[in-house]
C-alpha atoms as a PDB file:
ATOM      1  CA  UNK A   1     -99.915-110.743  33.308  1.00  0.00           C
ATOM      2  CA  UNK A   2     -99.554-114.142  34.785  1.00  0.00           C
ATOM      3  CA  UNK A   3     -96.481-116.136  35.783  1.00  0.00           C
ATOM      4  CA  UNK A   4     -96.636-119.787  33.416  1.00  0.00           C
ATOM      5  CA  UNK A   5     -93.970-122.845  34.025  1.00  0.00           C
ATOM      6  CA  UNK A   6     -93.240-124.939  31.708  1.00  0.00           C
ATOM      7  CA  UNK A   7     -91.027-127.418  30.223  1.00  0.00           C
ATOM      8  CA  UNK A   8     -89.802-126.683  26.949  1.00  0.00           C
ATOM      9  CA  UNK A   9     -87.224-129.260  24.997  1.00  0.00           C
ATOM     10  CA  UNK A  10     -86.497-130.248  28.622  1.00  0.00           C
ATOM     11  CA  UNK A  11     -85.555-126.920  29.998  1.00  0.00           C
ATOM     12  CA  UNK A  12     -87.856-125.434  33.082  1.00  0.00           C
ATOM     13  CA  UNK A  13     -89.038-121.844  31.625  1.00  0.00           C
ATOM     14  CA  UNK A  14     -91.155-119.268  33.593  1.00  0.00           C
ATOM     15  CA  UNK A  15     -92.698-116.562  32.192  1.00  0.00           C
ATOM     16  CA  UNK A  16     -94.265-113.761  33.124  1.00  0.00           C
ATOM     17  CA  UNK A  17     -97.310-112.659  30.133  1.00  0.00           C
ATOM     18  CA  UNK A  18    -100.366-112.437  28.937  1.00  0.00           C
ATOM     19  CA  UNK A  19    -102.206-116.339  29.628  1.00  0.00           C
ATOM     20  CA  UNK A  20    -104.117-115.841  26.278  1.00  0.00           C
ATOM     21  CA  UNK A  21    -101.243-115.675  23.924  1.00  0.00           C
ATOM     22  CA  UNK A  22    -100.923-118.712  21.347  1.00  0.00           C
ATOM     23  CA  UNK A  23     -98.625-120.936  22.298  1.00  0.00           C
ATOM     24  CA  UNK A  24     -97.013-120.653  18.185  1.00  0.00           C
ATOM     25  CA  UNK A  25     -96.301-116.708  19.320  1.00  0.00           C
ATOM     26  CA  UNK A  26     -94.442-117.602  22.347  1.00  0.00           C
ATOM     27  CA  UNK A  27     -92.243-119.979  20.646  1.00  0.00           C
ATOM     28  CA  UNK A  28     -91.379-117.877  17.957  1.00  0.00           C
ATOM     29  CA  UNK A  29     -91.309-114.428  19.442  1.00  0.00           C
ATOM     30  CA  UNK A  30     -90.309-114.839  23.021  1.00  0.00           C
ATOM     31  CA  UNK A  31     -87.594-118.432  22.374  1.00  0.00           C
ATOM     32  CA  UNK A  32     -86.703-117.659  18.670  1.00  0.00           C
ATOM     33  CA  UNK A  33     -87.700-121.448  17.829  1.00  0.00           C
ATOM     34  CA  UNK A  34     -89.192-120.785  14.078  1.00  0.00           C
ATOM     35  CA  UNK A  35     -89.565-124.468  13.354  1.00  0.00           C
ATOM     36  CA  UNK A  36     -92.755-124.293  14.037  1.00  0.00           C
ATOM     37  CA  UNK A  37     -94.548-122.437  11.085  1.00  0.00           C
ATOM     38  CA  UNK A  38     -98.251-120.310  11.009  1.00  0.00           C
ATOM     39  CA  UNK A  39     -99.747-121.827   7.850  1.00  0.00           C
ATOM     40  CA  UNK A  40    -103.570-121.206   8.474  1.00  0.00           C
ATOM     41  CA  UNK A  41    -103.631-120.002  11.827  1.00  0.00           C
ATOM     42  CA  UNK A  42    -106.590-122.226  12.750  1.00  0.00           C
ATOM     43  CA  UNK A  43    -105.421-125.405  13.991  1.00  0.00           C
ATOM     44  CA  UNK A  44    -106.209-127.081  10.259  1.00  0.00           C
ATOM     45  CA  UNK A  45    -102.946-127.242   8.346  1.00  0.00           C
ATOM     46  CA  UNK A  46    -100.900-129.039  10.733  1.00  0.00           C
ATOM     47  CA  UNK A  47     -97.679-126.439  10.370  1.00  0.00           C
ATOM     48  CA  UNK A  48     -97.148-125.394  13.734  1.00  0.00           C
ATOM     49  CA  UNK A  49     -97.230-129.067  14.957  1.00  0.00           C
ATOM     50  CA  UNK A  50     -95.576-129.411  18.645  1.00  0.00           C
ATOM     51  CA  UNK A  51     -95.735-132.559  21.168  1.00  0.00           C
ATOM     52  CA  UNK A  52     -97.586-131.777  24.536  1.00  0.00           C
ATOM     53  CA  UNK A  53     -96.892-134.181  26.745  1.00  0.00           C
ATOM     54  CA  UNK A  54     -96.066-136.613  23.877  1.00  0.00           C
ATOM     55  CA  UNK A  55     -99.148-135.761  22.039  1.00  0.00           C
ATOM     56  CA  UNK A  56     -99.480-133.674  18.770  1.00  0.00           C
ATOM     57  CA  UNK A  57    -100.906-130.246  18.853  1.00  0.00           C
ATOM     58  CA  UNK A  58    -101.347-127.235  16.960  1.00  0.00           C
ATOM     59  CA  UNK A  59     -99.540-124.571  18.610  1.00  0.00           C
ATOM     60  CA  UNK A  60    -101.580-122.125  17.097  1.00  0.00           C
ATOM     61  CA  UNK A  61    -104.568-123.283  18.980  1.00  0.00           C
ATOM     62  CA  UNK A  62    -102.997-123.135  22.255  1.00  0.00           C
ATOM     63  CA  UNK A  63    -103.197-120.818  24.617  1.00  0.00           C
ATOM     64  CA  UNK A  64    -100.240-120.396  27.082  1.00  0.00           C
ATOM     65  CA  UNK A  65    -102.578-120.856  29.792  1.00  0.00           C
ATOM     66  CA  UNK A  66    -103.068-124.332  28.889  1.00  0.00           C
ATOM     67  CA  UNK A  67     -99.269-125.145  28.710  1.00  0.00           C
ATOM     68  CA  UNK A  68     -98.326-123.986  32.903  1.00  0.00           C
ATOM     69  CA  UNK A  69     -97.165-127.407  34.180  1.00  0.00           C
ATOM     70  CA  UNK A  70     -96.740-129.160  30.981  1.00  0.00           C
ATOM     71  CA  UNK A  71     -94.258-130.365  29.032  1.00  0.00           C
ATOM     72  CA  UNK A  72     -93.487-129.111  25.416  1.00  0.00           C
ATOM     73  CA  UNK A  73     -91.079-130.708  22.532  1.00  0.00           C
ATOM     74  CA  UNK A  74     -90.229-128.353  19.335  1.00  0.00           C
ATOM     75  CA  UNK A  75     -88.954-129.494  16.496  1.00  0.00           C
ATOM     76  CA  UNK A  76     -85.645-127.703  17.031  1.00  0.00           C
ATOM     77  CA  UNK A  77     -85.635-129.960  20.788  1.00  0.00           C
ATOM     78  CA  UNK A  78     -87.190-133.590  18.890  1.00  0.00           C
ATOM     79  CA  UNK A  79     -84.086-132.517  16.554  1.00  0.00           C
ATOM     80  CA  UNK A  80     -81.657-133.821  19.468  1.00  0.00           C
ATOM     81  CA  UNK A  81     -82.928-137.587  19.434  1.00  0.00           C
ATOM     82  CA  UNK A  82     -82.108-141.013  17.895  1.00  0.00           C
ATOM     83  CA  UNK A  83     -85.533-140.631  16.564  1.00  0.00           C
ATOM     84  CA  UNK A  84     -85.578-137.770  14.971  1.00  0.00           C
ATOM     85  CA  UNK A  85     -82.401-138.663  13.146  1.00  0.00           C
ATOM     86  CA  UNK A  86     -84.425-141.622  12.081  1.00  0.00           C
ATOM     87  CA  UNK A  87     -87.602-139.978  10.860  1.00  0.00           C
ATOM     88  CA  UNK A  88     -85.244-137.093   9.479  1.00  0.00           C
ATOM     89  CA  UNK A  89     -83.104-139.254   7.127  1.00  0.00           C
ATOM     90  CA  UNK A  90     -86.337-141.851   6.056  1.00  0.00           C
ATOM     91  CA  UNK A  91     -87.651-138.255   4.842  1.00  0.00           C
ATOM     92  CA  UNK A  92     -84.831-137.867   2.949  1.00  0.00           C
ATOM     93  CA  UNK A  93     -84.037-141.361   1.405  1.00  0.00           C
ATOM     94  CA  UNK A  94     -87.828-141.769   0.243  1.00  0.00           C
ATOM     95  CA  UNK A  95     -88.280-138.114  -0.932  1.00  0.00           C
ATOM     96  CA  UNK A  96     -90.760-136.755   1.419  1.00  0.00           C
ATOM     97  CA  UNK A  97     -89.468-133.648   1.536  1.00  0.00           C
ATOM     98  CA  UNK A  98     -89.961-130.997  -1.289  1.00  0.00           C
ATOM     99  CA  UNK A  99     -90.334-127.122  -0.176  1.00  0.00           C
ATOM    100  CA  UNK A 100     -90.169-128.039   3.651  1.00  0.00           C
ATOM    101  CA  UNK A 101     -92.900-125.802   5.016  1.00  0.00           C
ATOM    102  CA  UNK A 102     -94.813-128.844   6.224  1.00  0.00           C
ATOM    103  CA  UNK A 103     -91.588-131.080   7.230  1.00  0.00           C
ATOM    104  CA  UNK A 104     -91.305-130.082  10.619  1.00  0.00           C
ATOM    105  CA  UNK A 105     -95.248-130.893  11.367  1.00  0.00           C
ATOM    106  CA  UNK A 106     -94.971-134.234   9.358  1.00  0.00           C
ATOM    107  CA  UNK A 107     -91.844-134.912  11.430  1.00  0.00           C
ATOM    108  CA  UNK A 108     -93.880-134.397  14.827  1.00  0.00           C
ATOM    109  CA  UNK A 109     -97.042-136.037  13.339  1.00  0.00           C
ATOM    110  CA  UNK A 110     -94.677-139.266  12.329  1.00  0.00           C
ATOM    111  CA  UNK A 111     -93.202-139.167  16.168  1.00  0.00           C
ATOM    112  CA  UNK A 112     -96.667-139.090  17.495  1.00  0.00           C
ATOM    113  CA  UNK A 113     -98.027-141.615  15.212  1.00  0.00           C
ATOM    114  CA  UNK A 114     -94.731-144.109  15.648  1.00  0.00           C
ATOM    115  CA  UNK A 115     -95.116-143.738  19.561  1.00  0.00           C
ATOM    116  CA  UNK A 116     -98.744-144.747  19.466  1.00  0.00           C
ATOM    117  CA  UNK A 117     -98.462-147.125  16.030  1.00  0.00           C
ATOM    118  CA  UNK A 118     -94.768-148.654  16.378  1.00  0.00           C
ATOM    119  CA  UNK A 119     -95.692-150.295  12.772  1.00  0.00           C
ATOM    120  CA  UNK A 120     -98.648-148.954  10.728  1.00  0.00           C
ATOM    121  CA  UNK A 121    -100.212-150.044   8.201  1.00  0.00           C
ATOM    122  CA  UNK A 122    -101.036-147.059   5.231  1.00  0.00           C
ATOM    123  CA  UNK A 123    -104.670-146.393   6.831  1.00  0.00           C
ATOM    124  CA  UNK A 124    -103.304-145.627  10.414  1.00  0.00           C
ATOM    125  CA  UNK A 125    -100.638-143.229   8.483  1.00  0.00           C
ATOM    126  CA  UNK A 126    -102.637-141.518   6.692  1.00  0.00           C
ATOM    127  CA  UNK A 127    -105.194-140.780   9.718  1.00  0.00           C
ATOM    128  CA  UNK A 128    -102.067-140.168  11.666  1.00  0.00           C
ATOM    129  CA  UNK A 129    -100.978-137.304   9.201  1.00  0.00           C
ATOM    130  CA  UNK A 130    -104.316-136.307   8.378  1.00  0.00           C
ATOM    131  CA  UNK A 131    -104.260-133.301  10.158  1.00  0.00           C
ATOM    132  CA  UNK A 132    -100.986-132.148   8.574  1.00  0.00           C
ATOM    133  CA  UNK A 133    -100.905-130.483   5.094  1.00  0.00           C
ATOM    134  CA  UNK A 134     -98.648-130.016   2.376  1.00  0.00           C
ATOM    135  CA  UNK A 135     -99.209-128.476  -0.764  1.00  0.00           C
ATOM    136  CA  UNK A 136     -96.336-130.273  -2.933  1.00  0.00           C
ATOM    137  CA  UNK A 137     -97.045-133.809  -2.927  1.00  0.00           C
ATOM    138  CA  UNK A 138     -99.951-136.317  -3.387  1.00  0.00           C
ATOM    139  CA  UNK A 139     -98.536-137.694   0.261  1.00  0.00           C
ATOM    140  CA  UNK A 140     -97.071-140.982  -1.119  1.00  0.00           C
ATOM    141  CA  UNK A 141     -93.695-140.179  -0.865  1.00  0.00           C
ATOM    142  CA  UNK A 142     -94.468-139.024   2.887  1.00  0.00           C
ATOM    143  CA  UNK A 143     -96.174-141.910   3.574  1.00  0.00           C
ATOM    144  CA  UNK A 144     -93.368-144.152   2.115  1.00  0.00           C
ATOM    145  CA  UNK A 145     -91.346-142.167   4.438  1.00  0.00           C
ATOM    146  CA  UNK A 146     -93.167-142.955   7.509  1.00  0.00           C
ATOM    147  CA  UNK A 147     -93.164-146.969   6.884  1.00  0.00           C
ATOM    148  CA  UNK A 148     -89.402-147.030   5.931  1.00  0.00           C
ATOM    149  CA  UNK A 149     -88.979-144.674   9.384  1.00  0.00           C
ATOM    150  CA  UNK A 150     -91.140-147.745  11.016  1.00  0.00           C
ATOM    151  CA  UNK A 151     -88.747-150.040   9.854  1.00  0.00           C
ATOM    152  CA  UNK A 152     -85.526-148.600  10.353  1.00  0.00           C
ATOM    153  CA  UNK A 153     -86.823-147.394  13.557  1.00  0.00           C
ATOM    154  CA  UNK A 154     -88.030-150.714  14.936  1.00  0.00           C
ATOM    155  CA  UNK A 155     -87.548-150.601  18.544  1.00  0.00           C
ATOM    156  CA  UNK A 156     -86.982-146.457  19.064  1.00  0.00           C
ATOM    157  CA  UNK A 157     -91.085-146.398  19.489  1.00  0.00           C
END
């Protein structure tokens, strides 16, 4: 067992485990946050999608080791922000949602993307999402949900 900090939606946390659990198990078993879905379980479907210090990662790939000393954003703690609300209803208005298995990983991969891309152009999108998956749509509706989030966003990123 070995004692981790860490931030998590802006809350200190300590605790007290095994450094080689995935960071996906911690979230869901230790902090009940079940935004954050196992899809594959191999860092290739893009469900389990958290921000690390403002960068996109798969939770699943993460040990807790790697996370003492950093910061970590959920969707259930993005959920509080202007931007989220933003991202959230673009999803909505340009029917990029469908089941919503993938939704909260396209909603982190969007937040990464818009903080590094304020206003991308269809190729940065789709490399931005690329590492996200969803098994409903042929990703134009998502990707007309991004740029109107871009617009209607312009100035959040």
């Amino acid at each position: 067992m070995t004692e981790i900090k860490f931030k998590l939606n802006g809350k200190e946390q300590t605790l007290n485990t095994d450094p080689n659990r995935r960071l996906l198990d911690v979230l869901r078993e230790d902090f009940k946050l079940t935004g954050s879905k196992e899809g594959c379980g191999e860092g290739e479907c893009g469900a389990c999608s958290v921000l690390l210090n403002k960068q996109i990662v798969n939770s699943c790939s993460v040990p807790l080791a790697n996370v003492d000393g950093q910061d970590i954003v959920t969707i259930e703690g993005f959920s509080k922000t202007k931007e989220y609300q933003v991202i959230k209803d673009s999803f909505a208005t340009a029917g990029g949602v469908q089941c919503g298995f993938c939704t909260p990983g396209m909603i982190i991969a969007t937040q990464s993307l818009l903080n590094t891309k304020p206003r991308p152009n269809d190729y940065e999108i789709k490399i931005g999402l690329s590492g996200n998956l969803c098994r409903c749509t042929g990703y134009n509706l998502i990707i007309k949900s991004v740029k109107l989030a871009a617009k209607d966003g312009d100035g959040l990123w």
